[in-house]
Protein backbone atom coordinates (compact mmCIF):
# COMPACT_ATOMS: atom_id res chain seq x y z
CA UNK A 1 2.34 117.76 -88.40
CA UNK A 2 2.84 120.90 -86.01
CA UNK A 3 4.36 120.30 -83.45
CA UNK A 4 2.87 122.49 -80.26
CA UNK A 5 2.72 120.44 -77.27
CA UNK A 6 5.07 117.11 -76.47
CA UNK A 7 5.29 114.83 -72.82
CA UNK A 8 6.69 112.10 -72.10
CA UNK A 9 3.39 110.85 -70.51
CA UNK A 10 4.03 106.94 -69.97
CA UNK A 11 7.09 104.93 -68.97
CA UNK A 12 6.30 101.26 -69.32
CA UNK A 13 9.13 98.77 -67.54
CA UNK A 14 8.78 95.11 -67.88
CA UNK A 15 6.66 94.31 -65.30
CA UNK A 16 4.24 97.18 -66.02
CA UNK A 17 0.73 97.10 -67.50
CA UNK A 18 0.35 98.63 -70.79
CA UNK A 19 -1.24 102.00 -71.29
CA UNK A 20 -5.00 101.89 -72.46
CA UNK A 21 -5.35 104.68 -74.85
CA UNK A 22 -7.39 105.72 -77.75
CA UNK A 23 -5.22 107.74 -79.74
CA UNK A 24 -3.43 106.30 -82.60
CA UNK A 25 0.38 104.74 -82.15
CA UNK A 26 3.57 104.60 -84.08
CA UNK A 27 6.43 102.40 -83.12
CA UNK A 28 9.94 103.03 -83.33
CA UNK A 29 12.68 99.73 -82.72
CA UNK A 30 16.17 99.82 -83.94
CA UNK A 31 19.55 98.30 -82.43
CA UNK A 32 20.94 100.55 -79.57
CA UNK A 33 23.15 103.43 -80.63
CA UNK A 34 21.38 103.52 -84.13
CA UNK A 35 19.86 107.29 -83.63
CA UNK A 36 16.43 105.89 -81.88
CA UNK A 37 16.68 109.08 -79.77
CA UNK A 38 18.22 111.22 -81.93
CA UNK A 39 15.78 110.54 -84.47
CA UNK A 40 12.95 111.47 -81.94
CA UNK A 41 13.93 114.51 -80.65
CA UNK A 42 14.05 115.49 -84.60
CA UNK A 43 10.52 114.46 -85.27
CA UNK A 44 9.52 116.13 -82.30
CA UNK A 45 11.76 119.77 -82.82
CA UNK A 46 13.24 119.18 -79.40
CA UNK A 47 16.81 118.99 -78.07
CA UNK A 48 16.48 116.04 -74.83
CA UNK A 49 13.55 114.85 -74.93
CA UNK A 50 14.35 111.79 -75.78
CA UNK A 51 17.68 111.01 -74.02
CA UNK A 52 21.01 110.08 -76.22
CA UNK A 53 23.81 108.89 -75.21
CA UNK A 54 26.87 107.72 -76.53
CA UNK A 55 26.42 104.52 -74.17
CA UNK A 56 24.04 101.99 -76.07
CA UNK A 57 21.07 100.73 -74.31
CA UNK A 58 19.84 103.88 -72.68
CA UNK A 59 16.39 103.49 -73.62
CA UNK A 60 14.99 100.35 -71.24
CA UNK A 61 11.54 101.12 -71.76
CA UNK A 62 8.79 101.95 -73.54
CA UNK A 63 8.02 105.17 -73.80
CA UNK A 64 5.02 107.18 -74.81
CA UNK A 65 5.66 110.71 -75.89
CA UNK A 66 2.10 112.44 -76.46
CA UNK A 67 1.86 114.35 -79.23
CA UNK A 68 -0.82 117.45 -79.86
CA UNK A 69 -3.25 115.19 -77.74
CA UNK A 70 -3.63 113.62 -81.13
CA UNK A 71 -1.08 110.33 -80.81
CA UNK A 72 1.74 108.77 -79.97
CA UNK A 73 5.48 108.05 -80.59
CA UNK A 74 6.43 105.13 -78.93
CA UNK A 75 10.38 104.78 -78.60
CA UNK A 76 11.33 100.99 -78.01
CA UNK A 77 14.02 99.82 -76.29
CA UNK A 78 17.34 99.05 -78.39
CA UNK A 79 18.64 95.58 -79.14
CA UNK A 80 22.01 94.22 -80.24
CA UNK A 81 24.95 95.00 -78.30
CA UNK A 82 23.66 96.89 -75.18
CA UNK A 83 25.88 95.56 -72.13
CA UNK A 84 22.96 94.21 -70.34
CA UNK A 85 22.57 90.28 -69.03
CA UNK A 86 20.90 88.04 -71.56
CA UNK A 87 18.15 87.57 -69.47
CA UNK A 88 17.32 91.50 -69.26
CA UNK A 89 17.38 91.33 -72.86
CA UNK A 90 14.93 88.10 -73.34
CA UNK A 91 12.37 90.66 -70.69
CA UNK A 92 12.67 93.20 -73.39
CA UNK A 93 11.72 90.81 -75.91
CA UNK A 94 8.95 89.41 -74.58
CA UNK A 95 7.47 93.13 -73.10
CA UNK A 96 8.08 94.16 -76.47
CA UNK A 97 6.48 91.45 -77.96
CA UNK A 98 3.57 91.68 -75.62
CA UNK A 99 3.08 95.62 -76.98
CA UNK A 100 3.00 94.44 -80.27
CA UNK A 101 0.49 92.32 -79.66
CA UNK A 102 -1.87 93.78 -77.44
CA UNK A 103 -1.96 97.47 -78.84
CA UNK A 104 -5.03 98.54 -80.10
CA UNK A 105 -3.53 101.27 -81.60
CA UNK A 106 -0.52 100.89 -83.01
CA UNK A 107 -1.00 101.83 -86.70
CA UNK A 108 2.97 101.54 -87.69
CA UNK A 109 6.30 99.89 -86.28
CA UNK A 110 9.49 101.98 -87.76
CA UNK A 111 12.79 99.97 -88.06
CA UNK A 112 15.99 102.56 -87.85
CA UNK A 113 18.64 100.83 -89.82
CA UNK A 114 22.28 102.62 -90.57
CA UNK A 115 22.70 103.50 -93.85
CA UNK A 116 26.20 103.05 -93.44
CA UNK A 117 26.11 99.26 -93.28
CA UNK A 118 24.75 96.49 -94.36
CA UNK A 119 21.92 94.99 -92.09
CA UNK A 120 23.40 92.87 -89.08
CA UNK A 121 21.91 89.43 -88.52
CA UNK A 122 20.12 91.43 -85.36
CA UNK A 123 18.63 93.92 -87.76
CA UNK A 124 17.18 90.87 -89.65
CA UNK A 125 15.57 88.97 -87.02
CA UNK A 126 14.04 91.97 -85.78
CA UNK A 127 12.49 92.78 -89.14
CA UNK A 128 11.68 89.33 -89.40
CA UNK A 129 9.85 89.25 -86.33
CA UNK A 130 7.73 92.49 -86.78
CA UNK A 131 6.46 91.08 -89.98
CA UNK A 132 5.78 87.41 -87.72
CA UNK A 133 3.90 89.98 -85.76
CA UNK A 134 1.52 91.45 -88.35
CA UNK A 135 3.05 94.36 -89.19
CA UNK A 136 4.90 96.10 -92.10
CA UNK A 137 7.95 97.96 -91.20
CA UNK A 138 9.15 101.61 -92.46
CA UNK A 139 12.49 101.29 -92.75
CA UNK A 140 14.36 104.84 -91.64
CA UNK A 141 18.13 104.50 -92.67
CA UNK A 142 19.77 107.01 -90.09
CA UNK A 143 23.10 108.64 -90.06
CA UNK A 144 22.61 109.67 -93.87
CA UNK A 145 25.03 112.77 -93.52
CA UNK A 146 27.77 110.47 -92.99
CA UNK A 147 27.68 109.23 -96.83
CA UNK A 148 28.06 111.03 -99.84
CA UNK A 149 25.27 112.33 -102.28
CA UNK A 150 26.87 109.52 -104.91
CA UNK A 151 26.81 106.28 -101.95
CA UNK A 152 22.83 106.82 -101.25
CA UNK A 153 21.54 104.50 -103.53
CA UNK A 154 24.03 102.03 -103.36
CA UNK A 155 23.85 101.86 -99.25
CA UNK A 156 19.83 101.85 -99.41
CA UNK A 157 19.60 98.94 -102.23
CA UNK A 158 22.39 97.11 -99.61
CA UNK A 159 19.43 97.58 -97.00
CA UNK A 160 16.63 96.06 -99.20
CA UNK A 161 18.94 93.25 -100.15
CA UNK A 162 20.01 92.34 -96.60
CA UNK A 163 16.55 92.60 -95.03
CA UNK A 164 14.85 90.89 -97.93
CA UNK A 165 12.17 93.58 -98.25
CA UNK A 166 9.01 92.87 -100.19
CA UNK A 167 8.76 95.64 -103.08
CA UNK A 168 6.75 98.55 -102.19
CA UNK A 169 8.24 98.66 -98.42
CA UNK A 170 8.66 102.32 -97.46
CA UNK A 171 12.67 103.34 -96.66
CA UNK A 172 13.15 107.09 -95.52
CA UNK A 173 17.10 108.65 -95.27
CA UNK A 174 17.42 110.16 -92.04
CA UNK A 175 19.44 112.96 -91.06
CA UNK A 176 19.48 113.60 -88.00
CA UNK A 177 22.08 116.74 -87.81
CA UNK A 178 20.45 118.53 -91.43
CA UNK A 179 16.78 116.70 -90.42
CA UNK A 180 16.91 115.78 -93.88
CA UNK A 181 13.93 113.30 -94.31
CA UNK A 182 11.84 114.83 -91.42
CA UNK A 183 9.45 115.93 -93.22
CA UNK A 184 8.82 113.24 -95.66
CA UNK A 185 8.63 110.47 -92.39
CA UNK A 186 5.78 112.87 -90.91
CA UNK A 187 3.95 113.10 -94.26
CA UNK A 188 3.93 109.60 -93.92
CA UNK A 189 2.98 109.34 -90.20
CA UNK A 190 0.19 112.06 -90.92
CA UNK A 191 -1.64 109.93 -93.71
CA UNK A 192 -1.15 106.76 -90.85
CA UNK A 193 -2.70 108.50 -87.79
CA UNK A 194 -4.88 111.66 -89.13
């Protein structure tokens, strides 16, 4: 996809009601720090839209970044270690839970894993519970410049084993200081949502 025109057009707390729209969605949930942002902004050719910090659990919110007037990224908040009381995190969960569920348009949920290590028992449960959902995650393993050519394999067949994926379930390397892997994850977005 082109990118020409990008807005962060909905910010979605706990409390408020979900969006009603008609153009097609794509989900992106990872544990904080694990290049949700970073990962956006790529997809998306821009610098800050999508705010990164070094502090994990920046994103509290969902947000939907309109694309071409054609459909959405949604960028989920983190999970795992973000200093936040348990009970903000169990309101995440359940406003998360309650997108999942009641989006009409949400055509795929993306799970941003780092290649680096193995799956946490976090990571699990989360992929766990967006198949419980109904839905198939696309794994994207970031930080991918941070291993050599040679460790690729052996990191990504360390993912599939720790998340017990099902054979056939899509993993993309992601890159997100060469992009390497952009264009393959919009390929696949494109044949989602066009």
């Amino acid at each position: 996809m082109v990118i020409k025109n990008v807005e962060l057009e909905t910010v979605c707390g706990i409390t408020s009601a979900l969006p009603e729209h008609t153009l097609p969605e794509v989900a992106f949930s990872g544990k904080s720090n694990v290049g949700k942002s970073s990962l956006i902004n790529g997809l998306m050719n821009r610098k800050a839209l999508a705010r990164t910090s070094a502090q994990p659990g920046k994103t509290q919110t969902l947000n939907f970044y309109n694309i071409n007037q054609a459909m959405y990224l949604v960028d989920l908040p983190g999970y795992g270690y973000a200093k936040v009381p348990e009970r903000e995190k169990l309101k995440w969960g359940k406003m998360i839970e309650r997108y999942l569920h009641k989006s009409k348009q949400l055509k795929a949920v993306f799970l941003l894993i780092d290649i680096r290590h193995d799956p946490s028992a976090n990571d699990k449960t989360m992929y766990d519970w967006i198949v419980y959902q109904g839905y198939e995650p696309v794994i994207i393993a970031t930080k991918l410049d941070k291993l050599k050519k040679s460790q690729v394999k052996k990191h990504l067949d360390a993912i599939r084993m720790g998340l017990s994926l099902t054979p056939g379930t899509k993993i993309f390397p992601y890159s997100a200081l060469t992009k390497q892997g952009r264009d393959e994850i919009w390929e696949y977005i494109d044949s989602l949502v066009l």
